[in-house]
Structures are given as C-alpha cells and as structure tokens.
N, C-alpha and C. Protein backbone atom coordinates (compact mmCIF):
# COMPACT_ATOMS: atom_id res chain seq x y z
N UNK A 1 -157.58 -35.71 -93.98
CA UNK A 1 -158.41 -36.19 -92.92
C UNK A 1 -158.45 -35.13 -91.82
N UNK A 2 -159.40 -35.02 -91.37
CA UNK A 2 -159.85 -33.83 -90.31
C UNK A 2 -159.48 -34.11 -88.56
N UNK A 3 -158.95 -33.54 -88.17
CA UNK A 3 -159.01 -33.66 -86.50
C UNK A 3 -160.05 -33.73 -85.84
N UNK A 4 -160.90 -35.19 -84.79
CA UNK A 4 -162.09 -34.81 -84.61
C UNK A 4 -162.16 -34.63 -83.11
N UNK A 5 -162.56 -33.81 -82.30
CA UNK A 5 -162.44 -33.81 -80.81
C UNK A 5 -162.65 -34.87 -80.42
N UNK A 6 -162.15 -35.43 -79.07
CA UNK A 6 -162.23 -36.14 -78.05
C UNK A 6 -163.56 -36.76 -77.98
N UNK A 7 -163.64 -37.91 -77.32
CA UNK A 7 -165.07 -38.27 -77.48
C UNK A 7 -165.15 -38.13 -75.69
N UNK A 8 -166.00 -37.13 -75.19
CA UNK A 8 -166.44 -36.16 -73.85
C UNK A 8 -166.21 -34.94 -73.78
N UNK A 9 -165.66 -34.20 -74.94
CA UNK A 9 -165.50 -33.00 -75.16
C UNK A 9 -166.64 -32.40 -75.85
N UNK A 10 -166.81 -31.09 -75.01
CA UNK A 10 -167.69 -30.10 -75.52
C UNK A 10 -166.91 -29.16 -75.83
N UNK A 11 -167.54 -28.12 -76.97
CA UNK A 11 -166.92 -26.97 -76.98
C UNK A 11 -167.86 -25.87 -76.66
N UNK A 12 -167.70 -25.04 -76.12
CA UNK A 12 -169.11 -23.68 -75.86
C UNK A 12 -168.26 -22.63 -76.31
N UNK A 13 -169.25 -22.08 -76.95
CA UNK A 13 -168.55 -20.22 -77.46
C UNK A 13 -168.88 -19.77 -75.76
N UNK A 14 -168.15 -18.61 -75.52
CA UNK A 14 -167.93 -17.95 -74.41
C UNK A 14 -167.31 -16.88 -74.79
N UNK A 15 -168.24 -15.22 -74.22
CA UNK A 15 -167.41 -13.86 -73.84
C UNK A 15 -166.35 -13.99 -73.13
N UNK A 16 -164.93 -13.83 -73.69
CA UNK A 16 -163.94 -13.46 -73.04
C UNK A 16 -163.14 -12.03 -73.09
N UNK A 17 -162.76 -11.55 -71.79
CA UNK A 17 -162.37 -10.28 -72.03
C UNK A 17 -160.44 -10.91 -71.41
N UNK A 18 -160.07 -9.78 -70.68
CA UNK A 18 -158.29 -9.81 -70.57
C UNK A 18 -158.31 -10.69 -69.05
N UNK A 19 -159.07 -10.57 -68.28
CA UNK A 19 -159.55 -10.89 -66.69
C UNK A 19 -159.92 -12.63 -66.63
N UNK A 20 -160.81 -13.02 -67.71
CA UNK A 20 -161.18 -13.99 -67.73
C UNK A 20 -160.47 -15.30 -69.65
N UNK A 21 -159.88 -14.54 -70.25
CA UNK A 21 -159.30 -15.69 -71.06
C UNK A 21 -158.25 -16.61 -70.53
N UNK A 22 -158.55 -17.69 -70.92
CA UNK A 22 -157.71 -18.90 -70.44
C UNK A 22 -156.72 -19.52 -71.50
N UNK A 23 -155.24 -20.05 -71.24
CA UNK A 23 -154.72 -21.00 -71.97
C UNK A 23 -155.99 -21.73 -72.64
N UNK A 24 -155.57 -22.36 -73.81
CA UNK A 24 -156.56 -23.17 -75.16
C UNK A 24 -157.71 -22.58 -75.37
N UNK A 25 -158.04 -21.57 -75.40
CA UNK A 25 -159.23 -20.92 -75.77
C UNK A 25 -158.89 -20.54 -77.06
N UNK A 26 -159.54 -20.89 -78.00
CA UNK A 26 -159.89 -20.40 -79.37
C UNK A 26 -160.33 -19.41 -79.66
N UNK A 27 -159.83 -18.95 -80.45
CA UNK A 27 -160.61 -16.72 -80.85
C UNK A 27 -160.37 -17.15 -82.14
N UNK A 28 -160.95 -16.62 -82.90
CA UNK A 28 -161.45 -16.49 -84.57
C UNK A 28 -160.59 -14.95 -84.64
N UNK A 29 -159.63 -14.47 -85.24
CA UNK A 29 -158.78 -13.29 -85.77
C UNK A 29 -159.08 -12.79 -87.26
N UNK A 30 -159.58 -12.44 -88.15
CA UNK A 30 -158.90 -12.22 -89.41
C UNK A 30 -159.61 -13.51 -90.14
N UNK A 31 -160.58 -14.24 -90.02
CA UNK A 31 -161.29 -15.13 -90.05
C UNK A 31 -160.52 -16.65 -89.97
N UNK A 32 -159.23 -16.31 -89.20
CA UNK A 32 -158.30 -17.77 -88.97
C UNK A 32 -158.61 -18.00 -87.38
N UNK A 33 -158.61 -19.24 -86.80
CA UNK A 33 -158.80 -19.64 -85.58
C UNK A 33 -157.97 -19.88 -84.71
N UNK A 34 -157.37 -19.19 -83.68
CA UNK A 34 -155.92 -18.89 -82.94
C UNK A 34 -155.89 -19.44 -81.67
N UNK A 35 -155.46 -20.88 -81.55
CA UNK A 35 -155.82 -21.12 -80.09
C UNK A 35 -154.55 -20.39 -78.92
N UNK A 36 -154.91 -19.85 -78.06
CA UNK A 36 -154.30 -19.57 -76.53
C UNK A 36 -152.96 -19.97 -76.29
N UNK A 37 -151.73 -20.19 -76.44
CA UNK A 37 -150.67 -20.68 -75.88
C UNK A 37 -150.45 -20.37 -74.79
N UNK A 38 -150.24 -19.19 -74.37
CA UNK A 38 -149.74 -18.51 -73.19
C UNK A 38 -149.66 -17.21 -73.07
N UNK A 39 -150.13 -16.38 -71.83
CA UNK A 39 -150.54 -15.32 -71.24
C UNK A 39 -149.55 -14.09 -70.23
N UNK A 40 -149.43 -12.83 -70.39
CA UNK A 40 -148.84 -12.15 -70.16
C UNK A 40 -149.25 -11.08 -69.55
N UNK A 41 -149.26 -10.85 -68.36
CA UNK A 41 -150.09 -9.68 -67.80
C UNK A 41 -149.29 -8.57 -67.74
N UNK A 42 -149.74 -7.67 -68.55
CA UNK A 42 -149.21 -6.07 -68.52
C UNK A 42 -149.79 -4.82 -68.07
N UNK A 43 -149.22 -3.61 -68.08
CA UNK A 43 -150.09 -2.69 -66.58
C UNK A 43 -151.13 -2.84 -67.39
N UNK A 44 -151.92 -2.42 -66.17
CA UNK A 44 -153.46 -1.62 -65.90
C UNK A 44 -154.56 -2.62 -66.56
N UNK A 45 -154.04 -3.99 -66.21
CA UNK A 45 -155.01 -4.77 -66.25
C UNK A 45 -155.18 -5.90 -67.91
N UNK A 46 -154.47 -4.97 -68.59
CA UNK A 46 -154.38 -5.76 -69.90
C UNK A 46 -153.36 -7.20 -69.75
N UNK A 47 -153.56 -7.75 -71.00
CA UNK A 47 -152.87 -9.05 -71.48
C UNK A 47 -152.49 -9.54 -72.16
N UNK A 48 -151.27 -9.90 -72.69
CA UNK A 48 -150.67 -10.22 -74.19
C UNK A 48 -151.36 -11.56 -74.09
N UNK A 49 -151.68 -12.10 -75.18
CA UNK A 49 -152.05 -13.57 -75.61
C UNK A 49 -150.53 -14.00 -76.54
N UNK A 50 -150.36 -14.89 -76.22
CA UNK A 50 -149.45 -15.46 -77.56
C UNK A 50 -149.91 -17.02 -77.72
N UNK A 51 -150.28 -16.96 -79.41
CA UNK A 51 -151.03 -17.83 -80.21
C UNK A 51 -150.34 -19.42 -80.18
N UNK A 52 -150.42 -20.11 -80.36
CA UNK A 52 -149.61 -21.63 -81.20
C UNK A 52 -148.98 -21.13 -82.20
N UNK A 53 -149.60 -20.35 -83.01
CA UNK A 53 -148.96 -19.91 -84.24
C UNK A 53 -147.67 -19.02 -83.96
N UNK A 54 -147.56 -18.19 -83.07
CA UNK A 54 -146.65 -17.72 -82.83
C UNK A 54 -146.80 -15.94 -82.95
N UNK A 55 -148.09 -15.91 -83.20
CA UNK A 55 -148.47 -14.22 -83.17
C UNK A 55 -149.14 -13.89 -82.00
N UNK A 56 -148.62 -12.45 -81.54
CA UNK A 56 -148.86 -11.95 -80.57
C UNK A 56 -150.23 -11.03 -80.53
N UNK A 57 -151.24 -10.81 -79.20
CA UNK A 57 -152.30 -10.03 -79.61
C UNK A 57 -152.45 -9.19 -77.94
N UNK A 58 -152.19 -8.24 -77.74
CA UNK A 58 -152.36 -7.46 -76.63
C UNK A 58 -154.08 -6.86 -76.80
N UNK A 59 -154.49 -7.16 -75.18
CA UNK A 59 -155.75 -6.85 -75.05
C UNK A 59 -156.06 -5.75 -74.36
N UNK A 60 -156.60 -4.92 -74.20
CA UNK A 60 -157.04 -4.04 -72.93
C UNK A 60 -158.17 -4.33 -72.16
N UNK A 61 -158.14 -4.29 -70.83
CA UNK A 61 -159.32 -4.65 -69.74
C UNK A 61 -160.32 -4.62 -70.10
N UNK A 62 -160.84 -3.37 -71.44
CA UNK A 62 -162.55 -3.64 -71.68
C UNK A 62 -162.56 -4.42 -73.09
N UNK A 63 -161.29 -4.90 -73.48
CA UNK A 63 -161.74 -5.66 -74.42
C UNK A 63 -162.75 -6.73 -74.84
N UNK A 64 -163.65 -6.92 -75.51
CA UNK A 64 -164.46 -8.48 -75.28
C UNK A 64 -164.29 -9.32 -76.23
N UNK A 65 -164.22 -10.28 -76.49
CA UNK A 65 -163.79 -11.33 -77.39
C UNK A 65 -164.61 -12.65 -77.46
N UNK A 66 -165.35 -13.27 -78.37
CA UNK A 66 -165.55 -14.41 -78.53
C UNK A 66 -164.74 -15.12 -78.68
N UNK A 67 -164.96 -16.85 -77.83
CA UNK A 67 -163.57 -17.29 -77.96
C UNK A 67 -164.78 -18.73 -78.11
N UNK A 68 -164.43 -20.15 -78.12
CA UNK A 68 -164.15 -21.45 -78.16
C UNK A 68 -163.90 -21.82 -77.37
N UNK A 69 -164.85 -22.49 -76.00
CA UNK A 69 -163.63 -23.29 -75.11
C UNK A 69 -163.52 -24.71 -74.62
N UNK A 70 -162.85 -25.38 -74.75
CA UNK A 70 -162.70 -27.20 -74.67
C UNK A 70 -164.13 -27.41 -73.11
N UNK A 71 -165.01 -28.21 -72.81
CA UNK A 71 -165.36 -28.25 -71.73
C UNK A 71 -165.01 -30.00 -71.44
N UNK A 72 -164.21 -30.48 -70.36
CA UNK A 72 -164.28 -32.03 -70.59
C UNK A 72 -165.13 -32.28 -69.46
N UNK A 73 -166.23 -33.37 -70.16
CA UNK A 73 -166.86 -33.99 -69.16
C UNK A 73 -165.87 -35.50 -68.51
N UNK A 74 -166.40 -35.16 -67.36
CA UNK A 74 -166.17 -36.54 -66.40
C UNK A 74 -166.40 -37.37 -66.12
C-alpha cells in the first residue's frame, strides 16, 4: 500500500541552490528520491545536506538543484 499525502498538501517542483534549500525538500539523486533531514553550513557559502537515509551531499553556492517541496494550505 502506497503513502498518500495529506489531504491540503501540495507539492511544487522548485530550483534550489545551497542559499535557498530547506529541511523536507525532496531532490531526485541517482534516480532515488532523498528527502532533506538536516543542514550544515560550510565556508564560502556551501552546504552539507544530510538525507533520512543517512547519506551525505555537499553543495557549492552555484549549485542548482531540482527539488519537491511540501506546500500546506490553510
């Protein structure tokens, strides 16, 4: 049986780079889907992501990334 979102949840694809990714944002890796755990700011502007899964992904400032992101309506 499948997990089905929330009923008031949207999801929107959104450009994310190191400046603007958020905790629970979804990124597609390696064609597996890695949501956001938690964020690490390292010099010169970059950012470690670390996954749910438990893998790590360091970004650099001009990185850009498609990501997934929860929107809840009110």
């Amino acid at each position: 049986m499948r997990d089905r979102a929330p009923v008031g949840v949207l999801v929107s694809p959104v450009e994310v780079t190191a400046a603007t990714v958020q905790r629970g944002d979804i990124i597609q890796l390696g064609g597996q889907a890695c949501r956001v755990r938690d964020l690490f700011q390292l010099p010169q502007g970059a950012r470690q992501l670390v996954f749910e899964s438990g893998e790590l992904l360091a970004i650099h400032t001009r990185t850009r990334l498609i990501a997934l992101r929860l929107l809840r309506r009110r």
